[in-house]
Protein backbone atom coordinates (compact mmCIF):
# COMPACT_ATOMS: atom_id res chain seq x y z
CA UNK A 1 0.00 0.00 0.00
CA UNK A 2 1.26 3.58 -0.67
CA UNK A 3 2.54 5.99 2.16
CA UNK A 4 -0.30 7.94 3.51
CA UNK A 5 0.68 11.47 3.04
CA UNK A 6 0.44 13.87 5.59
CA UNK A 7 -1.82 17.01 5.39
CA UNK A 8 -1.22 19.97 7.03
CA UNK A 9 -1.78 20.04 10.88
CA UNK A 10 -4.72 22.62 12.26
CA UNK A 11 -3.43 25.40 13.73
CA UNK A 12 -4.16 25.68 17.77
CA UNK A 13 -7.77 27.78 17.78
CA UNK A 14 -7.30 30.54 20.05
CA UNK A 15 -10.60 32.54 20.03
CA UNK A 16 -11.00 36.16 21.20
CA UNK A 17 -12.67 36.19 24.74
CA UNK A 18 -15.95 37.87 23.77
CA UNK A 19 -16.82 35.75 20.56
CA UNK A 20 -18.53 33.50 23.50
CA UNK A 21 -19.85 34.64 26.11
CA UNK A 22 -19.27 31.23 27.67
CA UNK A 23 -15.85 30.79 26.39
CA UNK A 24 -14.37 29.12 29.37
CA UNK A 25 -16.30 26.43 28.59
CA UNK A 26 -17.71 26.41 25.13
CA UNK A 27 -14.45 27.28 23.75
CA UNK A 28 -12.07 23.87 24.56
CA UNK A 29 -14.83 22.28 23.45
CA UNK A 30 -15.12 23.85 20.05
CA UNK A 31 -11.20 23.42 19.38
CA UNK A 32 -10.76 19.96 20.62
CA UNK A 33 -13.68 19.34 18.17
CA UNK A 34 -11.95 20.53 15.23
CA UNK A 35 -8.66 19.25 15.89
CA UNK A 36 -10.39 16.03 16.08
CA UNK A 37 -11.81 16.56 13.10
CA UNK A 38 -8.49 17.03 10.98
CA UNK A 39 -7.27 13.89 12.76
CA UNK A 40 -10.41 12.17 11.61
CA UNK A 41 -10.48 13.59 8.34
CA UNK A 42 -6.60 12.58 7.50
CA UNK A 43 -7.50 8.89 8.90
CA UNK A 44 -10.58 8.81 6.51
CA UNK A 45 -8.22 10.13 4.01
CA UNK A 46 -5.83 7.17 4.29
CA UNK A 47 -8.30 4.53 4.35
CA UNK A 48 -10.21 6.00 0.50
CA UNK A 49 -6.75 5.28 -0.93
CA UNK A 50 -5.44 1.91 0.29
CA UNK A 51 -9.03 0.95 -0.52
CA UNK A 52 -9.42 1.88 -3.72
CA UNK A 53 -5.68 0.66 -4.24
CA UNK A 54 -7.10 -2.80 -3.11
CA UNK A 55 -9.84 -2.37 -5.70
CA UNK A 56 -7.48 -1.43 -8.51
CA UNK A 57 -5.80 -4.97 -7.79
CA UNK A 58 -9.10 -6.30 -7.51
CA UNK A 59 -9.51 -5.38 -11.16
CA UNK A 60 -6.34 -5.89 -12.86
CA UNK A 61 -5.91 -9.61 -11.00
CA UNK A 62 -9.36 -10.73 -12.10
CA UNK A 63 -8.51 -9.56 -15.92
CA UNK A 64 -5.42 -11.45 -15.60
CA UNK A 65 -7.43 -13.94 -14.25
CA UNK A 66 -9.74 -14.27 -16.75
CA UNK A 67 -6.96 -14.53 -19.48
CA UNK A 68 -5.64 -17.32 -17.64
CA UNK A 69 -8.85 -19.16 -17.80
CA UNK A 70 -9.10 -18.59 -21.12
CA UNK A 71 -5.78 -19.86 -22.28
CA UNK A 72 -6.72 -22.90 -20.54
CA UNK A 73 -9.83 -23.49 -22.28
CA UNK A 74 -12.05 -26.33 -22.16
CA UNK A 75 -9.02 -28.70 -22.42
CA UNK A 76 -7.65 -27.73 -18.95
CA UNK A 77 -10.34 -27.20 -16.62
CA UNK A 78 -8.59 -27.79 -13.53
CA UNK A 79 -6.11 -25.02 -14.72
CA UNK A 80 -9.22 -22.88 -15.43
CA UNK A 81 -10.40 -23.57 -11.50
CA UNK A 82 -6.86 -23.22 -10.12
CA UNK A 83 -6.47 -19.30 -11.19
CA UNK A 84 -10.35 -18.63 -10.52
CA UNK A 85 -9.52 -19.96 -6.58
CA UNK A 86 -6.58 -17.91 -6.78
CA UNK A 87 -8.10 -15.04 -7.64
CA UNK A 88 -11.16 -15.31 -5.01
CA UNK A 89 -8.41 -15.99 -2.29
CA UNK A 90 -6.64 -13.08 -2.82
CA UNK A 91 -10.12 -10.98 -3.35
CA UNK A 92 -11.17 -12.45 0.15
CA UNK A 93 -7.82 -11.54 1.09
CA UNK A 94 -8.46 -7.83 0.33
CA UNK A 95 -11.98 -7.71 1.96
CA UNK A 96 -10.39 -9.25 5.23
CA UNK A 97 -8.22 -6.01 4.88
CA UNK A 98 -10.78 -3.73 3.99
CA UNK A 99 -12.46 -4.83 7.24
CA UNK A 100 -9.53 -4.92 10.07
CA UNK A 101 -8.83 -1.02 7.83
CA UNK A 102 -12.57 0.10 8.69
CA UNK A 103 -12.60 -0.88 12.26
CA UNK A 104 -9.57 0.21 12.61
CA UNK A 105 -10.62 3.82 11.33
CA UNK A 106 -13.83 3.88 12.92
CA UNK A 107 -11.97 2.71 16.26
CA UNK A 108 -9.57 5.45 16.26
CA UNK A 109 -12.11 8.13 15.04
CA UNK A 110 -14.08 6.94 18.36
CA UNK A 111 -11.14 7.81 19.94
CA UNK A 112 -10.56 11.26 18.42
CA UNK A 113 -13.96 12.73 20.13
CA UNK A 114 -13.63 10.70 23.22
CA UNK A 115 -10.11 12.26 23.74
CA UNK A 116 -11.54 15.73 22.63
CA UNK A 117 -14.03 15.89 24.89
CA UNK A 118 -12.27 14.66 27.78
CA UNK A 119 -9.30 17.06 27.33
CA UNK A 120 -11.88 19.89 26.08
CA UNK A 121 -13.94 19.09 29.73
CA UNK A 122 -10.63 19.59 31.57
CA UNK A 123 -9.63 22.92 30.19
CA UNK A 124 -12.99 23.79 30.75
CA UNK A 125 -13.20 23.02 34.27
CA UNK A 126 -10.03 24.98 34.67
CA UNK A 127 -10.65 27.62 32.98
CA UNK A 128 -13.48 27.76 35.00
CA UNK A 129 -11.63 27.05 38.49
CA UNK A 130 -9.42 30.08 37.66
CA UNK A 131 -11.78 33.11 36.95
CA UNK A 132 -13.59 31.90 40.22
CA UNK A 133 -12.75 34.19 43.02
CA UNK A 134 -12.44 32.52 46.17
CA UNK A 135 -15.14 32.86 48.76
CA UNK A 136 -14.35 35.03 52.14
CA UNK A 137 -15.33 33.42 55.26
CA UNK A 138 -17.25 35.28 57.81
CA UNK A 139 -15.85 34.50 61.63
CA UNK A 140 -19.83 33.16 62.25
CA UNK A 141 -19.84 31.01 59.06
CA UNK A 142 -21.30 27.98 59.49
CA UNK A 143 -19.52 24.74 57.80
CA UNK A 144 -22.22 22.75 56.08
């Protein structure tokens, strides 16, 4: 299978503190989304091309294939089933791969989000934790 090649990384979204007025918490959440998006799209990327690459050999081994069979002819018939079996291994072969590719993508895409949001939560909550002023206690406060 070819290289993937890389595409360009997103820039880190820094947005301007009054584009939200909940940025503290809105705003991790919007970046982690979209970095996980580029991550998701560059996966989804990578998996189009090997598998159209598997269905280019898909096509060019069942032509050769089908020449093969038909040099044999109807005097070699076992010939004729040997490079049909051949084929339909290998084509088996490439859906086995197209499979274990496909989890594989949808496994790390699941991933991508599930990281996002659990990074994007903990900025959040920081950001959060920091512009909170800390209470003053009264000398009569009652602990609850």
């Amino acid at each position: 299978m070819a290289k993937a090649t890389s595409t360009p990384s997103v820039t880190k979204i820094s947005w301007p503190a009054g584009i939200f007025g909940t940025y503290s918490v809105v705003g991790p959440q919007i970046a982690h989304f979209w970095e996980a998006q580029e991550d998701i799209l560059t996966d989804g990327e990578t998996f189009a091309r090997n598998w159209f690459e598997r269905r280019h050999t898909a096509t060019r081994t069942a032509l050769e294939a089908a020449m093969e069979i038909g040099h044999c002819g109807v005097s070699d018939p076992a010939g004729a089933m040997k490079a049909m079996t051949r084929w339909q291994t290998h084509s088996m072969e490439r859906v086995a791969q197209d499979y274990r590719e496909w989890l594989g993508l949808w496994t790390r895409c699941a991933g991508y989000l599930n990281n996002a949001e659990m990074e994007a939560g903990e900025e959040g909550m920081k950001s959060v934790a920091k512009s909170m002023t800390p209470a003053k206690r009264m000398k009569d406060d009652i602990p609850v």
